[in-house]
N, C-alpha and C. Protein backbone atom coordinates (compact mmCIF):
# COMPACT_ATOMS: atom_id res chain seq x y z
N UNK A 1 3.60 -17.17 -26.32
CA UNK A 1 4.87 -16.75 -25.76
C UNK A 1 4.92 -17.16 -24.29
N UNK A 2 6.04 -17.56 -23.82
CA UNK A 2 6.30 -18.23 -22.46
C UNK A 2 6.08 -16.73 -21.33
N UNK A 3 5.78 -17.32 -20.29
CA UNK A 3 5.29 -15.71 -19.18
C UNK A 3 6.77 -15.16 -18.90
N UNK A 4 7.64 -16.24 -18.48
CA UNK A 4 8.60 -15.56 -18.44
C UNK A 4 9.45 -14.35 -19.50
N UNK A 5 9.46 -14.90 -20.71
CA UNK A 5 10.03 -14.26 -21.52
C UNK A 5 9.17 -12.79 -21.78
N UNK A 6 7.55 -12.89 -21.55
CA UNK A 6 6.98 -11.52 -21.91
C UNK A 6 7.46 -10.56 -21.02
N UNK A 7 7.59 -11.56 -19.41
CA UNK A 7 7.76 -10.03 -18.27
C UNK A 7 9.15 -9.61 -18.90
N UNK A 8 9.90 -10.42 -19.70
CA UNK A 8 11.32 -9.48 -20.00
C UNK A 8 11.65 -8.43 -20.75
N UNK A 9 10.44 -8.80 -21.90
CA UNK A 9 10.47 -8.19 -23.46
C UNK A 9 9.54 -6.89 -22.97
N UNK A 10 8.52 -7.58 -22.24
CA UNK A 10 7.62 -5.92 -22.06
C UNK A 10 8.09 -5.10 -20.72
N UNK A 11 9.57 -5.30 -20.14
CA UNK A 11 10.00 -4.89 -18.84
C UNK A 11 9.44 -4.65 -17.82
N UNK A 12 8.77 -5.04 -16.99
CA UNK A 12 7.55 -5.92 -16.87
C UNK A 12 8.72 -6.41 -15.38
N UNK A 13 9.73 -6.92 -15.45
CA UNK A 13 10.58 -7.31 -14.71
C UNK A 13 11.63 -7.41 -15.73
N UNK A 14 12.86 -6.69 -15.09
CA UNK A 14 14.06 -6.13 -15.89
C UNK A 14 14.76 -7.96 -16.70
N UNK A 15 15.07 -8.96 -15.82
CA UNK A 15 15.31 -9.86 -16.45
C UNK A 15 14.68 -11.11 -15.97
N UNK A 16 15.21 -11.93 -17.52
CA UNK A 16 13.89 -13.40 -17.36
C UNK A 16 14.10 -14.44 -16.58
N UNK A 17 15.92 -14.39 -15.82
CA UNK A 17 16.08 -15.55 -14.39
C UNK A 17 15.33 -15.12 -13.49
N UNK A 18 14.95 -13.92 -13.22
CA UNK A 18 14.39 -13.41 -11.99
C UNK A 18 12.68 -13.31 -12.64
N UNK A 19 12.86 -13.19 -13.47
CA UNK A 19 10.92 -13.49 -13.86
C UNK A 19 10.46 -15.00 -13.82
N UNK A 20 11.75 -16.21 -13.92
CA UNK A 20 11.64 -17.04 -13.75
C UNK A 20 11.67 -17.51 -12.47
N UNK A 21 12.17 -16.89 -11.86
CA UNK A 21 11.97 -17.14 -10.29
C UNK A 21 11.07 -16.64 -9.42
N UNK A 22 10.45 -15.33 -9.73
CA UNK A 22 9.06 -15.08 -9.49
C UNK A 22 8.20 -15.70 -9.75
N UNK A 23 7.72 -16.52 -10.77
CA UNK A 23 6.35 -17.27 -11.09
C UNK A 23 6.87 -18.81 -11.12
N UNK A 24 7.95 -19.27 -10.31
CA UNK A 24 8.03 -20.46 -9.82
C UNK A 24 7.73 -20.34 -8.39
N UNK A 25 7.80 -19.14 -7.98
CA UNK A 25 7.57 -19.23 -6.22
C UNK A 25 6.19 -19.04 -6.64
N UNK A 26 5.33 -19.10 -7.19
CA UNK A 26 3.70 -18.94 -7.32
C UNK A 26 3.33 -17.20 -7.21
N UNK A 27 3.65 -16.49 -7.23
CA UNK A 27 3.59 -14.76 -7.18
C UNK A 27 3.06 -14.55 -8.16
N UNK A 28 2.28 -15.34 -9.29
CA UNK A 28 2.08 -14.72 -10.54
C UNK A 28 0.44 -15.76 -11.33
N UNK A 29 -0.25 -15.17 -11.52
CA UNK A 29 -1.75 -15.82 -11.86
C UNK A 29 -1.34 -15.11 -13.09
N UNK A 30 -2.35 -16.10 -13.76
CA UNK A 30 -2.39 -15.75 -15.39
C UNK A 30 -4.32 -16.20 -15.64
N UNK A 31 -5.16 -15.41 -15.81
CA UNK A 31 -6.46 -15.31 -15.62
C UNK A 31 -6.92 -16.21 -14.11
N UNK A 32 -6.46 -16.08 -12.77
CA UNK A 32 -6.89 -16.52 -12.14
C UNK A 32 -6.29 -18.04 -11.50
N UNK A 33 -5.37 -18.42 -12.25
CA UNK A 33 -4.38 -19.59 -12.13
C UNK A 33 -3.25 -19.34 -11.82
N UNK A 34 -2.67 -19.83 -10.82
CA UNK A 34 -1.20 -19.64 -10.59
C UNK A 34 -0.56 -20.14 -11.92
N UNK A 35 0.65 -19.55 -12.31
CA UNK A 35 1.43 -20.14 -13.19
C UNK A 35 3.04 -20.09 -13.12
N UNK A 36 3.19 -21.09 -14.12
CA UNK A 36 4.90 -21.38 -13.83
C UNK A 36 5.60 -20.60 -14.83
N UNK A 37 6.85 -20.46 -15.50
CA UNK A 37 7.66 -19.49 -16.17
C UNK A 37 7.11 -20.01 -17.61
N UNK A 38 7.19 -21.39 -17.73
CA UNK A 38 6.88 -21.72 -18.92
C UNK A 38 5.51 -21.72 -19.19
N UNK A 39 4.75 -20.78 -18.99
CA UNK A 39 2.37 -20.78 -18.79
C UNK A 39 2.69 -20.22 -20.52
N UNK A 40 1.86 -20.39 -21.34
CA UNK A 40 1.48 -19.92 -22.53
C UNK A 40 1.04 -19.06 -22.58
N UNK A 41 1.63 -17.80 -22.94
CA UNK A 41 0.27 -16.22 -22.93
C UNK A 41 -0.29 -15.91 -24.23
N UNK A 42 -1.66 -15.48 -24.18
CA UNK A 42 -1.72 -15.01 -25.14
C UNK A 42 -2.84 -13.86 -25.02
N UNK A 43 -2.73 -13.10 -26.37
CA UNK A 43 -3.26 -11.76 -26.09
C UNK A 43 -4.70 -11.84 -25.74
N UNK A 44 -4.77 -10.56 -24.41
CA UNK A 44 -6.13 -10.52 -23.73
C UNK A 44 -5.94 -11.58 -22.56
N UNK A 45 -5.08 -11.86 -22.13
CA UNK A 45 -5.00 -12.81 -20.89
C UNK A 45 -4.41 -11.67 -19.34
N UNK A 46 -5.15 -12.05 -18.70
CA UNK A 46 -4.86 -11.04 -17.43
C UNK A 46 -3.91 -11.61 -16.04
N UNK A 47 -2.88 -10.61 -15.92
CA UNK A 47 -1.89 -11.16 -15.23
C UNK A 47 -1.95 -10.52 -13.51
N UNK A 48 -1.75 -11.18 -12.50
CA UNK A 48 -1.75 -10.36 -11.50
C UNK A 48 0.09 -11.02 -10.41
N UNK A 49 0.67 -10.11 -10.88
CA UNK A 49 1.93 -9.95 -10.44
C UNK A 49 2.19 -9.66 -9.05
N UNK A 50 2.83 -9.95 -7.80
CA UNK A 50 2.89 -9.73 -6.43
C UNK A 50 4.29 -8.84 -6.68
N UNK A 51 4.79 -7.75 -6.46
CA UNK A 51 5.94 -7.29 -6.21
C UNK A 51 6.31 -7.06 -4.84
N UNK A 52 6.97 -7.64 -3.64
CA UNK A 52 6.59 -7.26 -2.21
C UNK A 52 5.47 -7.34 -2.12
N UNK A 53 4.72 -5.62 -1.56
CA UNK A 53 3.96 -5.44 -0.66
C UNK A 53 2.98 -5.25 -1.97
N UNK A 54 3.37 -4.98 -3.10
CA UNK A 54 2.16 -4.72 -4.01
C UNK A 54 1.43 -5.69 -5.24
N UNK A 55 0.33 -5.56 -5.72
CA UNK A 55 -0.09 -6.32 -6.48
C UNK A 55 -0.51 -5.32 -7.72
N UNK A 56 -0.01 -6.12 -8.84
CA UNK A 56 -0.09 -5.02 -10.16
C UNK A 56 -0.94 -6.44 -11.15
N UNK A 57 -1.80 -5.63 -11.40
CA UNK A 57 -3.13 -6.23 -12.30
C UNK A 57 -2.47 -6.05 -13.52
N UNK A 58 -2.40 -6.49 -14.65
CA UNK A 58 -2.24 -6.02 -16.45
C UNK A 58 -2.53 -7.35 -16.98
N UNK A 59 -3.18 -6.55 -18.59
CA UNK A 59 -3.68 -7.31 -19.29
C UNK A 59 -3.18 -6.91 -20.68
N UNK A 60 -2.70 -8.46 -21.20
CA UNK A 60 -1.75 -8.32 -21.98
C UNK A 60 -2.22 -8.03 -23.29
N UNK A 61 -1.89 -7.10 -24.20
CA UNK A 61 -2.22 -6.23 -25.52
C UNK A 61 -1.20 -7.16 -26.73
N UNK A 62 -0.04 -7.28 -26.53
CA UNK A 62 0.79 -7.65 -27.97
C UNK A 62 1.74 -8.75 -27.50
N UNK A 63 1.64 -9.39 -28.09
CA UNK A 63 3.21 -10.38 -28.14
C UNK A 63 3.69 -10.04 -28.76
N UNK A 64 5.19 -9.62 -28.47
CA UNK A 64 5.96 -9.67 -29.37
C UNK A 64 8.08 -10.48 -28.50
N UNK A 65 8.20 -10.68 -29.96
CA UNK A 65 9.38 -11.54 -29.23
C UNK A 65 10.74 -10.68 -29.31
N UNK A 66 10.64 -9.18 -29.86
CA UNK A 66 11.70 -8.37 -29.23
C UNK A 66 10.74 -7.34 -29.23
N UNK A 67 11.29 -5.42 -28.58
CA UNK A 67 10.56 -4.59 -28.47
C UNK A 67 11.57 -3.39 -27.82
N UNK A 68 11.63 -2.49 -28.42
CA UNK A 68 12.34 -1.02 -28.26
C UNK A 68 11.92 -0.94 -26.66
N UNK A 69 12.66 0.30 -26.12
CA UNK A 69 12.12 0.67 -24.47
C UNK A 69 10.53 1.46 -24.68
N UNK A 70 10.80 2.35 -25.79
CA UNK A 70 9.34 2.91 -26.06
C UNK A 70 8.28 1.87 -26.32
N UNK A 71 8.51 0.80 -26.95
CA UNK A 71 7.68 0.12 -26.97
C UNK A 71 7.21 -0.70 -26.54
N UNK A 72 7.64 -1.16 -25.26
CA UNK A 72 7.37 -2.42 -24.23
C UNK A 72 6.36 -2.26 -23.85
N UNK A 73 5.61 -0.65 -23.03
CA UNK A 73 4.76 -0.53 -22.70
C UNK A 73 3.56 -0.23 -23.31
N UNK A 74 3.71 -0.65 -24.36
CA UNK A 74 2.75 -0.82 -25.39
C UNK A 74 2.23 -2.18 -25.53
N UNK A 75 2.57 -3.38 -24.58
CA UNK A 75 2.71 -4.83 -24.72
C UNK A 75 1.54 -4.63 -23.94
N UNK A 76 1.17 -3.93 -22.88
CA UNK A 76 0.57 -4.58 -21.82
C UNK A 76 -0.37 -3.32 -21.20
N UNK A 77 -1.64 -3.17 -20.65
CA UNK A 77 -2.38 -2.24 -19.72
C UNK A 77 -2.20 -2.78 -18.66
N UNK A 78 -1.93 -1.77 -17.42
CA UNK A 78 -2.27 -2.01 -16.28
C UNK A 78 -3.69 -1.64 -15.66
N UNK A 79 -4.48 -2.39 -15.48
CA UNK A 79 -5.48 -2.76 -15.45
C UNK A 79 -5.90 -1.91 -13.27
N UNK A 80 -4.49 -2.62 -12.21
CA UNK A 80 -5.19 -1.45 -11.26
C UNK A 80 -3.73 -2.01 -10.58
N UNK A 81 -3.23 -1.11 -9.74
CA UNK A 81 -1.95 -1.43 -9.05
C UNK A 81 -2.33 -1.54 -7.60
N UNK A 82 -2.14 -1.99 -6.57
CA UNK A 82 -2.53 -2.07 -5.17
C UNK A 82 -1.91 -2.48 -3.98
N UNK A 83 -1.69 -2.12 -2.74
CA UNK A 83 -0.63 -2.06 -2.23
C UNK A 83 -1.46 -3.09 -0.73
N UNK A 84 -0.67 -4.22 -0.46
CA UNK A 84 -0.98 -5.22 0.31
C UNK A 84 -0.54 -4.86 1.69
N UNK A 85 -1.95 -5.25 2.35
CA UNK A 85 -1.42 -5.01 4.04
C UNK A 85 -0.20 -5.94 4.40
N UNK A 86 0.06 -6.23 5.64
CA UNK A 86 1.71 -6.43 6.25
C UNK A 86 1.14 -7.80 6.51
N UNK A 87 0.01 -8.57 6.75
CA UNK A 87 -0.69 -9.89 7.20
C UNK A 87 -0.64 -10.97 5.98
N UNK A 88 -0.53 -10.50 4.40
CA UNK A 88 -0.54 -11.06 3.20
C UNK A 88 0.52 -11.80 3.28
């Protein structure tokens, strides 16, 4: 499944132009690699997301290509959330 489309399905980031525009500005590693909207995920691959000032670790549990609100967060563990000094 494309990165963009998971941050949409697992809400993750509310929609996929703006998830697509996050991991084209480079804000988004996929085991340690920057990646682009179109990166291949697959389950057990670890994502580290920049939101602003914070960095949110998760590691991805399910693909799926639709998913209820209860169930999005069932796509993914967050693994450790962390909040970036003002110099980053």
């Amino acid at each position: 499944m494309r990165l963009d489309k998971f941050l949409k399905v697992s809400r993750l980031i509310k929609r996929r132009t703006l998830a697509k525009e996050v991991a084209d500005k480079g804000r988004i590693t996929v085991n340690g690699q920057v990646a682009k909207a179109g990166t291949d995920l697959k389950v057990g691959d670890q994502l580290v997301v920049r939101f602003g000032h914070k960095l949110v670790t998760v590691t991805v549990d399910q693909l799926k290509e639709t998913s209820k609100k209860e169930e999005a967060a069932m796509m993914y563990t967050i693994v450790k959330e962390e909040t970036l000094s003002e110099e980053q």
